[in-house]
C-alpha atoms as a PDB file:
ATOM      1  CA  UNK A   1      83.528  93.580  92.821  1.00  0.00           C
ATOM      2  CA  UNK A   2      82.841  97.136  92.052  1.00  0.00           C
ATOM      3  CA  UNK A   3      80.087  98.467  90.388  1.00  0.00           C
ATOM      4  CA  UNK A   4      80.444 101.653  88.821  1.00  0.00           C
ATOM      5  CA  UNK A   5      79.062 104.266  86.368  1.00  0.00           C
ATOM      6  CA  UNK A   6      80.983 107.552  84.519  1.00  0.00           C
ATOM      7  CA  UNK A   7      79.498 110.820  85.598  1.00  0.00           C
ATOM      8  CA  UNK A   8      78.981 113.583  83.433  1.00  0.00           C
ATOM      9  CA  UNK A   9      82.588 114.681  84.130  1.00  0.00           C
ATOM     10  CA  UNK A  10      83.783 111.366  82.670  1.00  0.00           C
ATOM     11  CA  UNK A  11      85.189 110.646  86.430  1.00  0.00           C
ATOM     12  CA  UNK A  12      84.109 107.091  87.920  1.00  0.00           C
ATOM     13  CA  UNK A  13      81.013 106.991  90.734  1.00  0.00           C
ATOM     14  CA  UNK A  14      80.606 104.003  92.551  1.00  0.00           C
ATOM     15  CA  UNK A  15      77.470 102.588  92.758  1.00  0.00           C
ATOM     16  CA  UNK A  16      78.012  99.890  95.063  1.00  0.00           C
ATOM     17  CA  UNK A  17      80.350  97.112  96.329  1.00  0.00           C
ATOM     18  CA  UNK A  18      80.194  93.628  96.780  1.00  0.00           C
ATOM     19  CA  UNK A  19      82.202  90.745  98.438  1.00  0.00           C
ATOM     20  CA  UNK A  20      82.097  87.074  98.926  1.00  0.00           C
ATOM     21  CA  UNK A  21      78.618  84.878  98.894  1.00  0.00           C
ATOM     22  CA  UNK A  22      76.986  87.768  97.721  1.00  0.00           C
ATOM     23  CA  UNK A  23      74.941  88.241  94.248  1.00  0.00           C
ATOM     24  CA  UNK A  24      75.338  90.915  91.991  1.00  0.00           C
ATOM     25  CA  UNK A  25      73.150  91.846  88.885  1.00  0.00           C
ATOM     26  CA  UNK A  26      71.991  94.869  86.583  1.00  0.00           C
ATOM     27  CA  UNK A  27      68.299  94.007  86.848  1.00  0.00           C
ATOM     28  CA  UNK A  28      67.231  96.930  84.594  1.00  0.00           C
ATOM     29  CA  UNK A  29      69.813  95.195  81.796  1.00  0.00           C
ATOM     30  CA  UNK A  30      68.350  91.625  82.762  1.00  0.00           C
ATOM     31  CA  UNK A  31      65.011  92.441  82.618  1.00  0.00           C
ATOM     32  CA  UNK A  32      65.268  94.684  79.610  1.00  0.00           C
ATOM     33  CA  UNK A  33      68.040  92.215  78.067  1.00  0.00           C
ATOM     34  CA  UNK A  34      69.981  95.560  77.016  1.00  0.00           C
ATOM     35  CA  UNK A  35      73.593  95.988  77.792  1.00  0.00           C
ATOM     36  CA  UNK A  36      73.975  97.495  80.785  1.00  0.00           C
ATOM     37  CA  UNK A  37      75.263 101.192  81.497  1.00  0.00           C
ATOM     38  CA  UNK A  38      77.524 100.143  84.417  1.00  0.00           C
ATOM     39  CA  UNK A  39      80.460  98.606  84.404  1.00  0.00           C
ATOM     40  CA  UNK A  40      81.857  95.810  86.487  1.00  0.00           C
ATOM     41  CA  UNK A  41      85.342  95.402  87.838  1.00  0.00           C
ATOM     42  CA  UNK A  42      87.543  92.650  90.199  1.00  0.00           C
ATOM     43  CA  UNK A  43      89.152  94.675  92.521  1.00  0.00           C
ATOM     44  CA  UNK A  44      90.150  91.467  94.079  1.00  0.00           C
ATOM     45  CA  UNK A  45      91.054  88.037  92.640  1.00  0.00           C
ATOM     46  CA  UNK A  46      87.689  86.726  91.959  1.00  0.00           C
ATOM     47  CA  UNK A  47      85.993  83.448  90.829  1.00  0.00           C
ATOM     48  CA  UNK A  48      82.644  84.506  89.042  1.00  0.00           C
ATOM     49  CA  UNK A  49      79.486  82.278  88.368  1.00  0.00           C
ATOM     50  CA  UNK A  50      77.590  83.905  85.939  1.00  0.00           C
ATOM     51  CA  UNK A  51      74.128  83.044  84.834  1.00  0.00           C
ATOM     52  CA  UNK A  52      72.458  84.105  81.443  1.00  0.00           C
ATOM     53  CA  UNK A  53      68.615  85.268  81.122  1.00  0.00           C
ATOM     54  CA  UNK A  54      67.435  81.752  79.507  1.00  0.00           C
ATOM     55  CA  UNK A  55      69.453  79.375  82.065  1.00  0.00           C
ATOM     56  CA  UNK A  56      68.177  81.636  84.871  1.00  0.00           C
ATOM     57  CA  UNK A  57      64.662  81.017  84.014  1.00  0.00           C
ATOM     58  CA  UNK A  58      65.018  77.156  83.301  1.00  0.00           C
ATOM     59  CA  UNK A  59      66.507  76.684  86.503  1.00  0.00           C
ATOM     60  CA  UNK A  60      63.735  78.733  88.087  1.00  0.00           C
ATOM     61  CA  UNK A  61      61.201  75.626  86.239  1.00  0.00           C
ATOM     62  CA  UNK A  62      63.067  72.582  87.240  1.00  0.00           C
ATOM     63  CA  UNK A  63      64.200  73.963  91.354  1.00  0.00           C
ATOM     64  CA  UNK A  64      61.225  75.742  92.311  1.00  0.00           C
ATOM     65  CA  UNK A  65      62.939  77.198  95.353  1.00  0.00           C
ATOM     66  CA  UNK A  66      65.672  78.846  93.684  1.00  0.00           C
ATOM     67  CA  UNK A  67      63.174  81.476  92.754  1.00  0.00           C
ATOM     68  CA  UNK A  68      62.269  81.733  96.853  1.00  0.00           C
ATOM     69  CA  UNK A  69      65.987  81.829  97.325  1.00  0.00           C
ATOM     70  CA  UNK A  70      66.338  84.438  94.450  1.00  0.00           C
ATOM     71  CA  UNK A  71      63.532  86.142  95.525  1.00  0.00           C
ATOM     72  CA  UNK A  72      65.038  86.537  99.625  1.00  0.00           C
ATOM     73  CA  UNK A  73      68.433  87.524  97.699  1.00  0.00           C
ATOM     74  CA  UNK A  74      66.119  90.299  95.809  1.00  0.00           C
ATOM     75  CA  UNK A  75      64.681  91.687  99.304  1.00  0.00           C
ATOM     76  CA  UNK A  76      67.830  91.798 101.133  1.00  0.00           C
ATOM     77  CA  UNK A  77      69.728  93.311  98.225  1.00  0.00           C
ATOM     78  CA  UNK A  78      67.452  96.303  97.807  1.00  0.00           C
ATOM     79  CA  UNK A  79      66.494  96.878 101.499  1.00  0.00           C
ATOM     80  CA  UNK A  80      70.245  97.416 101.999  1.00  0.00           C
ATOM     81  CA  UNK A  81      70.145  99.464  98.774  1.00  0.00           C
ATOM     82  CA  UNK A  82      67.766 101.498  99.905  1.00  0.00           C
ATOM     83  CA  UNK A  83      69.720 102.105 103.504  1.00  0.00           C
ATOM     84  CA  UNK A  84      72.501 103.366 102.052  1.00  0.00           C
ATOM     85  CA  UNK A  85      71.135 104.964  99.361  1.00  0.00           C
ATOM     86  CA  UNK A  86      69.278 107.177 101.997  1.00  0.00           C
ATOM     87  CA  UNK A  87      71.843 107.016 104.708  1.00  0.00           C
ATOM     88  CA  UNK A  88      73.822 108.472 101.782  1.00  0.00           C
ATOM     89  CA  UNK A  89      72.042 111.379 100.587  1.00  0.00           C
ATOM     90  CA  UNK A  90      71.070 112.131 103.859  1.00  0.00           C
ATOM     91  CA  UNK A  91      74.638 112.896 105.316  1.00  0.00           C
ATOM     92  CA  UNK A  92      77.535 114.758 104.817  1.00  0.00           C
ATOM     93  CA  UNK A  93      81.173 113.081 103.773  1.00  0.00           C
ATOM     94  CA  UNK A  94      82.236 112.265 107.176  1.00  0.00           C
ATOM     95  CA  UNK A  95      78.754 110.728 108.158  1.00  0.00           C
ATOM     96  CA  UNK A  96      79.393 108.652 105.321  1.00  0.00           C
ATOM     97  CA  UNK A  97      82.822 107.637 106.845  1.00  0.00           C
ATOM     98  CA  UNK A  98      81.203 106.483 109.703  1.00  0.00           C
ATOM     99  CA  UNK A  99      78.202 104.640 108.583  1.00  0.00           C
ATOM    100  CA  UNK A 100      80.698 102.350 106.469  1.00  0.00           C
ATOM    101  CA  UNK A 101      82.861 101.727 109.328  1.00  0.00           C
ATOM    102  CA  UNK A 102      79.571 100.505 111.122  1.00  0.00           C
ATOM    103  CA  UNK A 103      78.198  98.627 108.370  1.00  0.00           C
ATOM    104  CA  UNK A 104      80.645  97.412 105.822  1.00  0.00           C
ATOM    105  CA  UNK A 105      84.121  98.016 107.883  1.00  0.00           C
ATOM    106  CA  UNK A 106      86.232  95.287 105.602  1.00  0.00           C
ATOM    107  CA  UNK A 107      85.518  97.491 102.975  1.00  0.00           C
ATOM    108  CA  UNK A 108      88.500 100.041 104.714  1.00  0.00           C
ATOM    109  CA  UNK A 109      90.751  97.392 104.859  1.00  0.00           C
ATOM    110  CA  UNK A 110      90.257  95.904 101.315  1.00  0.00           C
ATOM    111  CA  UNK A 111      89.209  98.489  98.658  1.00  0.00           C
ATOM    112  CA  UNK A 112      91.651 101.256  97.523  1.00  0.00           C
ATOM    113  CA  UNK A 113      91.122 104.815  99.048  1.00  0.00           C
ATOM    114  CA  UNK A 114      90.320 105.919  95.764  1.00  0.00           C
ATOM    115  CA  UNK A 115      87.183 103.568  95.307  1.00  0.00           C
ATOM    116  CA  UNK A 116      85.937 104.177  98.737  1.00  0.00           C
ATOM    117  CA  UNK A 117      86.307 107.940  98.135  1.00  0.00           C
ATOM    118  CA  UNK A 118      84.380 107.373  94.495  1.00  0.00           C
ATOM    119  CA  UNK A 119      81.937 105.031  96.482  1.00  0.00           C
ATOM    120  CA  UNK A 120      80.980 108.178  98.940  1.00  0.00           C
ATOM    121  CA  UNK A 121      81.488 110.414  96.671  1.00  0.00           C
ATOM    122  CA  UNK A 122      84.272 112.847  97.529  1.00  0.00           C
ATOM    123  CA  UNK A 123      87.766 112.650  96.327  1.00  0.00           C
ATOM    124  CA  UNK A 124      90.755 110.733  97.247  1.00  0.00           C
ATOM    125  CA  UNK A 125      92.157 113.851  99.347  1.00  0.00           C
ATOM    126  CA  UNK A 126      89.067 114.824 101.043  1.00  0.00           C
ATOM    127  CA  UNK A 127      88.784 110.798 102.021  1.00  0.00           C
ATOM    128  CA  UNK A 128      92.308 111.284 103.562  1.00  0.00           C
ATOM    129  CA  UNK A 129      90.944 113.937 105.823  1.00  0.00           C
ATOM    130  CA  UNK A 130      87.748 112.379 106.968  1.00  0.00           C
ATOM    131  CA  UNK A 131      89.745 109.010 108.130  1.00  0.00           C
ATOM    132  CA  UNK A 132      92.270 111.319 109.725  1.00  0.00           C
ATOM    133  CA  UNK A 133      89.172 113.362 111.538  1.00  0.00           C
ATOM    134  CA  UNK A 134      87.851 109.524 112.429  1.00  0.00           C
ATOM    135  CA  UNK A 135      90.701 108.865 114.307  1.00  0.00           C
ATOM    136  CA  UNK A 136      90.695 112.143 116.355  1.00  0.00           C
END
């Protein structure tokens, strides 16, 4: 799934990626219960299970440990949130490259060159010159 937002150029921006067993969520929209500003896309075939604010909270008050479960989810979610979000504006294009092939490398293999430049933040022909400098 691909989360993404429309710059001020209109041109998409990836905000972040996600792939099997993992959660995904807006949690300014849930929180706020306003539509969200982002938008969501299968970039893969996909089987979603969605949850709405009011189920959410009832199953929080009949399984007490889904909220510890939710709450791990949470911590995990934003501490790698925060890791690339720093690894990110911290480097240039190319460092960028690289931490994803450390990190996330099946997202090379299985997201379009044109999401993974979007999700870095250069454009489809600059991404076709990093990976060819990566393999140098």
């Amino acid at each position: 799934m691909q989360i993404y937002y429309l710059d001020k150029h209109g041109d998409e921006a990836t905000r972040d990626l996600f792939f099997e067993t993992q959660w995904m969520t807006n949690i300014e929209s849930f929180s706020k219960q306003e539509p969200s500003r982002e938008f969501y896309r299968a970039v893969e075939p996909s089987e979603l299970l969605v949850i709405d604010r009011d189920n959410f909270f009832q199953l929080i008050g009949k399984i007490p440990q889904f909220m510890e479960a939710y709450r791990q989810i949470l911590e995990a979610s934003y501490s790698h949130s925060v890791d690339r979000v720093n690894t990110f504006n911290a480097t240039d294009a190319l460092d960028r490259l690289k931490w994803i092939r450390e990190n996330q490398p099946h997202i090379l293999t299985r997201i379009s060159s044109r999401i993974i430049a979007s999700y870095i933040g250069v454009s489809p022909e600059t991404l076709s010159r990093l990976k060819s400098r990566l393999r140098n």
